[in-house]
C-alpha atoms as a PDB file:
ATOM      1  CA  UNK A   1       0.000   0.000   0.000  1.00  0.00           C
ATOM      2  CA  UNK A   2       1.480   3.691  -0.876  1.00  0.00           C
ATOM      3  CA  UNK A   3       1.356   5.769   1.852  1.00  0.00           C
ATOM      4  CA  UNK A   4       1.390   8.625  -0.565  1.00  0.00           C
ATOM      5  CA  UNK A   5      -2.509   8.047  -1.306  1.00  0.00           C
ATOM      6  CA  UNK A   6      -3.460   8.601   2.234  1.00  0.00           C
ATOM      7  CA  UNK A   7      -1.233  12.069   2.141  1.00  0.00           C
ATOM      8  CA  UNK A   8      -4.066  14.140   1.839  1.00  0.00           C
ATOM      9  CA  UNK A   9      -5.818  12.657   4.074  1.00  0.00           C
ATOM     10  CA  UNK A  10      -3.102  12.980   6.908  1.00  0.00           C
ATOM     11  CA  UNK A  11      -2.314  16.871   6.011  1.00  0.00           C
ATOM     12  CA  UNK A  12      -6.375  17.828   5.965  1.00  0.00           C
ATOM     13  CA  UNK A  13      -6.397  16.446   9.819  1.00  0.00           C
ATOM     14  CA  UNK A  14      -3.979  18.216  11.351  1.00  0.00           C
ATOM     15  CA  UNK A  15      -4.900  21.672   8.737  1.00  0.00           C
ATOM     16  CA  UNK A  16      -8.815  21.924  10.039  1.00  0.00           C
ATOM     17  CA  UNK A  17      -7.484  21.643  13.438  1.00  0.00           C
ATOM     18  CA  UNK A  18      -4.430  23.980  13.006  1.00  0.00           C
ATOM     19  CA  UNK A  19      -6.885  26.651  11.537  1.00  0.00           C
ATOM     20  CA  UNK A  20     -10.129  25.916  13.796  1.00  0.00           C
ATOM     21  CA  UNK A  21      -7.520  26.019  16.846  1.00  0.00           C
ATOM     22  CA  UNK A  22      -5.387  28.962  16.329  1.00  0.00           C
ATOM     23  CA  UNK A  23      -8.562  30.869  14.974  1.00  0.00           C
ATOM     24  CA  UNK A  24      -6.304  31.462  11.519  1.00  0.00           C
ATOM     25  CA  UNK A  25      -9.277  33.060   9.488  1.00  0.00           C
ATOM     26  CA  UNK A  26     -10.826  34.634  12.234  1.00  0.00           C
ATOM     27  CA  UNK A  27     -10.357  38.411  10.071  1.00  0.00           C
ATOM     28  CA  UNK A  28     -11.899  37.416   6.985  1.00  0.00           C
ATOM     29  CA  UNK A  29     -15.590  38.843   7.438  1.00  0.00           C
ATOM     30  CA  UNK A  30     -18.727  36.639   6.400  1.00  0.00           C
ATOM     31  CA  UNK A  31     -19.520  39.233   3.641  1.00  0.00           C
ATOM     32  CA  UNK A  32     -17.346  37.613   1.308  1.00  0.00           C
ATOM     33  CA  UNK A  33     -18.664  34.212   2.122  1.00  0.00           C
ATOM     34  CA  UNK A  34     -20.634  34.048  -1.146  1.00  0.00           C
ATOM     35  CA  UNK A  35     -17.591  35.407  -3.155  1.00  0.00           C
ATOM     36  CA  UNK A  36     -15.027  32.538  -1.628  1.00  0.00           C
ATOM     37  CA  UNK A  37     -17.817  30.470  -2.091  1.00  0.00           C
ATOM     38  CA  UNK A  38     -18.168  30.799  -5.749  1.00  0.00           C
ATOM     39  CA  UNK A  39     -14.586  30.814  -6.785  1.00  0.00           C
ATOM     40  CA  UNK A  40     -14.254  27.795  -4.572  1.00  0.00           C
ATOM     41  CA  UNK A  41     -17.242  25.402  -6.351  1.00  0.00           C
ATOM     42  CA  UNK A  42     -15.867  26.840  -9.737  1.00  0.00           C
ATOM     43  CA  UNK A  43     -11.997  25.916  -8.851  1.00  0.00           C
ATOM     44  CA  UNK A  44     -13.100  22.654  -7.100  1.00  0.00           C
ATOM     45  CA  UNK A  45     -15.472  21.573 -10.373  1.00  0.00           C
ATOM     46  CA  UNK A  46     -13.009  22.717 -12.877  1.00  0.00           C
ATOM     47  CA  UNK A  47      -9.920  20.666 -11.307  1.00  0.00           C
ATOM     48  CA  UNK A  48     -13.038  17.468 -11.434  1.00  0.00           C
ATOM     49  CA  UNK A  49     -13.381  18.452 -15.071  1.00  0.00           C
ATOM     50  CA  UNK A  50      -9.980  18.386 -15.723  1.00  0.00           C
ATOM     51  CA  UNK A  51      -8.560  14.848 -13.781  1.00  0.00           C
ATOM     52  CA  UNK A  52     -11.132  13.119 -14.976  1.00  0.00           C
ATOM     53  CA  UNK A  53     -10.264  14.247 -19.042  1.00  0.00           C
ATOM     54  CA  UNK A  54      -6.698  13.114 -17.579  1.00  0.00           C
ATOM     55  CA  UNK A  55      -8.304   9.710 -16.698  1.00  0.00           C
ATOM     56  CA  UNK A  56     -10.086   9.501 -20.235  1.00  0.00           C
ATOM     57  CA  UNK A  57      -6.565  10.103 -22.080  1.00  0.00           C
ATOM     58  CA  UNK A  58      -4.852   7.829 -19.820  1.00  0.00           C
ATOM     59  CA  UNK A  59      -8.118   4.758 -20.888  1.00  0.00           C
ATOM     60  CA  UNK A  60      -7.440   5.905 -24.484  1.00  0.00           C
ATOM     61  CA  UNK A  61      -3.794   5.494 -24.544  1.00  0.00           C
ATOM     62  CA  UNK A  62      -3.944   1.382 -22.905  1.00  0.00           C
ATOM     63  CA  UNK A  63      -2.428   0.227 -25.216  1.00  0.00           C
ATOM     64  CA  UNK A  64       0.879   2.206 -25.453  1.00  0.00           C
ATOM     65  CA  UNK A  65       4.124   0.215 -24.771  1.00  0.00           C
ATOM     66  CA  UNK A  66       4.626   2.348 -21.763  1.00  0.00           C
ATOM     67  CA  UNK A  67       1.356   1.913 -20.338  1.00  0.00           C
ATOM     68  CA  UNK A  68       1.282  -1.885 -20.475  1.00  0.00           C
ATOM     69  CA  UNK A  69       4.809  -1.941 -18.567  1.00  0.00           C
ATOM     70  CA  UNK A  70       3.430   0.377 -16.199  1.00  0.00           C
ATOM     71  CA  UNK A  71      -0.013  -1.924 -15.323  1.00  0.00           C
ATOM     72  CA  UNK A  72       2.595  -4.866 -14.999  1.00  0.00           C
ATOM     73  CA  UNK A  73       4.717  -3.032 -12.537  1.00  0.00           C
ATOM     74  CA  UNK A  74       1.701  -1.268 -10.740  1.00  0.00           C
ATOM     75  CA  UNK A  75       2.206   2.044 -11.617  1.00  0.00           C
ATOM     76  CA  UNK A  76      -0.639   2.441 -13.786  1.00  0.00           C
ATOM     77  CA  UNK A  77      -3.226   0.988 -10.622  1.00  0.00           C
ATOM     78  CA  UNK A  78      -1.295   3.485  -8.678  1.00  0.00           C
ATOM     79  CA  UNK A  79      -1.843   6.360 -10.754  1.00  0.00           C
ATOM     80  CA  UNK A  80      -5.651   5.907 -11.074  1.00  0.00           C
ATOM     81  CA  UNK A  81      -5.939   5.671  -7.546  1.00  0.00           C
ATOM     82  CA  UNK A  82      -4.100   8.979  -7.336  1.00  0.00           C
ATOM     83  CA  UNK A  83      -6.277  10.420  -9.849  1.00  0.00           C
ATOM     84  CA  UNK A  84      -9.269   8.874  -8.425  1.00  0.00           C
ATOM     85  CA  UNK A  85      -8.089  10.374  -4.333  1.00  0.00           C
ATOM     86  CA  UNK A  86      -7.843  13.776  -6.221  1.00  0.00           C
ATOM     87  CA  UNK A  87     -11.314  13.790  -7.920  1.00  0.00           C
ATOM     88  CA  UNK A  88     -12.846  13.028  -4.556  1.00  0.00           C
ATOM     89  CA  UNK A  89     -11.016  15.833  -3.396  1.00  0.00           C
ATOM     90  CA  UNK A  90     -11.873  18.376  -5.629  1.00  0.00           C
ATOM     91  CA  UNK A  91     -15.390  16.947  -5.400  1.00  0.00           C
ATOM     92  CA  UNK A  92     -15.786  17.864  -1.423  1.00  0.00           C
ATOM     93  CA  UNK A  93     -14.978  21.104  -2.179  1.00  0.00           C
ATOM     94  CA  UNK A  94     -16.934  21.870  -4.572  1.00  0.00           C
ATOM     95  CA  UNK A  95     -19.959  20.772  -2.283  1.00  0.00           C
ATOM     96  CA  UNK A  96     -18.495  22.863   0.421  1.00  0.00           C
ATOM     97  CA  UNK A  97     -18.586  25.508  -1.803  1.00  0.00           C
ATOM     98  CA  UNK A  98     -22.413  25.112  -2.746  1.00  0.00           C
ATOM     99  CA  UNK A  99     -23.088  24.245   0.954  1.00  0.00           C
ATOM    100  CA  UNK A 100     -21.833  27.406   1.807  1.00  0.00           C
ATOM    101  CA  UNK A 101     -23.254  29.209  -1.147  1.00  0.00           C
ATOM    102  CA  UNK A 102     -26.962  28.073  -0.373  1.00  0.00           C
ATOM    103  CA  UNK A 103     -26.417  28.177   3.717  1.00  0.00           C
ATOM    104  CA  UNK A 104     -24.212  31.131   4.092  1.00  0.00           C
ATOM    105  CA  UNK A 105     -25.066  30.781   8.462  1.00  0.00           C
ATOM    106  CA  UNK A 106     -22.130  27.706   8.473  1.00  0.00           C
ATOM    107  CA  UNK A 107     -19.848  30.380   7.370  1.00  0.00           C
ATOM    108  CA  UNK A 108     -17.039  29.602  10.762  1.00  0.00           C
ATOM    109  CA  UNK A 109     -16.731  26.333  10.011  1.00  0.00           C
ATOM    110  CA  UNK A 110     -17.281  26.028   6.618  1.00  0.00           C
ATOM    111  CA  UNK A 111     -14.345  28.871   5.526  1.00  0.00           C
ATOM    112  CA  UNK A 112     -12.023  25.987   7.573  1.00  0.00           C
ATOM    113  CA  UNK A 113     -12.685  23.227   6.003  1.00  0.00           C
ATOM    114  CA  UNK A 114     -12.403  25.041   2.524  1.00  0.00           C
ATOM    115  CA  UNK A 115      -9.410  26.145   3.486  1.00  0.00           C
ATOM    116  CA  UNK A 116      -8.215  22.554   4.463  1.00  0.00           C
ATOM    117  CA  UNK A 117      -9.770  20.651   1.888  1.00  0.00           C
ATOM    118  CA  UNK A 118      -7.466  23.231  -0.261  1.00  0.00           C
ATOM    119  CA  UNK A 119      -4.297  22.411   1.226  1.00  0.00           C
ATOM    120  CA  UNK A 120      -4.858  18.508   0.826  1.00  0.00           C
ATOM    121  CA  UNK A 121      -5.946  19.381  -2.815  1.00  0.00           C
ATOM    122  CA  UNK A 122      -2.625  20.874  -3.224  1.00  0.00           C
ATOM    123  CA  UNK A 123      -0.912  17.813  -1.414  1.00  0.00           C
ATOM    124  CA  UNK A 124      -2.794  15.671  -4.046  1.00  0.00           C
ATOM    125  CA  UNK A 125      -1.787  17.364  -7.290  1.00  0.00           C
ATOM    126  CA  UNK A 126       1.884  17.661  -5.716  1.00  0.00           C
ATOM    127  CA  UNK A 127       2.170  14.143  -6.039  1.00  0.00           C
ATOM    128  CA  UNK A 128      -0.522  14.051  -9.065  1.00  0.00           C
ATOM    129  CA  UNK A 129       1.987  15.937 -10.949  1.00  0.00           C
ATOM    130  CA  UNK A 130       5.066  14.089  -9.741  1.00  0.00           C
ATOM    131  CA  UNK A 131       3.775  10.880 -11.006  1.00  0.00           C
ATOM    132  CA  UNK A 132       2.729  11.988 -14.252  1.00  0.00           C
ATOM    133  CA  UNK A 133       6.182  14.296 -14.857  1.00  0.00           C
ATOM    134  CA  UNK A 134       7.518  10.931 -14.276  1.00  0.00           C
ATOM    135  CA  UNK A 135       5.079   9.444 -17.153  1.00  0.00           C
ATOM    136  CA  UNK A 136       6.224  11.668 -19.624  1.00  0.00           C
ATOM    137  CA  UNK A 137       9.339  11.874 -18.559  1.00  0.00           C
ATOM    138  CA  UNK A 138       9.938   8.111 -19.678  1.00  0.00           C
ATOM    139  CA  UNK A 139       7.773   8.240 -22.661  1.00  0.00           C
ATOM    140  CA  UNK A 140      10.431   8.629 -24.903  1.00  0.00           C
ATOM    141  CA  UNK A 141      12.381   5.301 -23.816  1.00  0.00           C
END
């Protein structure tokens, strides 16, 4: 099992509490709340829109050398499950952001857990785009 699947998992923990805690966006006023929320369900549906065209190229390409080494090693397995981990990601927020835009009164708690569910995004694509700079990195051997 790759640890680096449950990453974002591990980093959103310890980021709601850091932020819910410490009272880190304490100054950002609840007029904005349907502004964040916006650009957060757009961001969050986009990044959806755009892993899972990554997942349609990847089903397309199957039967490239490359890809066929990379199911027998595990790779391939691996990298769907990365993709997969990201889409739920990017899914959450994007219902935290409607949440918030059609109940604006959860507006303390939901601002932290957009806030977190944004830093384990970022944790995801780090390693989303590690694995596939390592993809094309080898596709011309």
């Amino acid at each position: 099992m790759n640890i680096r699947l449950f990453t974002p998992i591990i980093v959103f923990l310890p980021a709601t509490w850091g932020l819910w805690h410490f009272k880190l966006l304490s100054g950002v006023p609840e007029n904005v709340a349907p502004s964040i929320a916006g650009t957060f369900t757009q961001v969050g549906a986009s990044m959806l829109g755009f892993m899972l065209a990554a997942m349609a190229i990847l089903a397309t390409i199957s039967d490239a050398h490359l890809v066929k080494i990379m199911k027998v090693q595990g790779h391939y397995s691996d990298l769907l499950k990365t993709l997969f981990i990201g889409c739920l990601i990017y899914l959450i927020m994007t219902g935290i952001g409607v949440v918030l835009l059609f109940c604006p009164s959860s507006w303390e708690i939901t601002k932290v857990l957009l806030v977190a569910v944004s830093i384990s995004a970022l944790t995801s694509l780090t390693d989303l785009g590690h694995k596939f700079w390592l993809v094309l990195s080898n596709l011309h051997k």
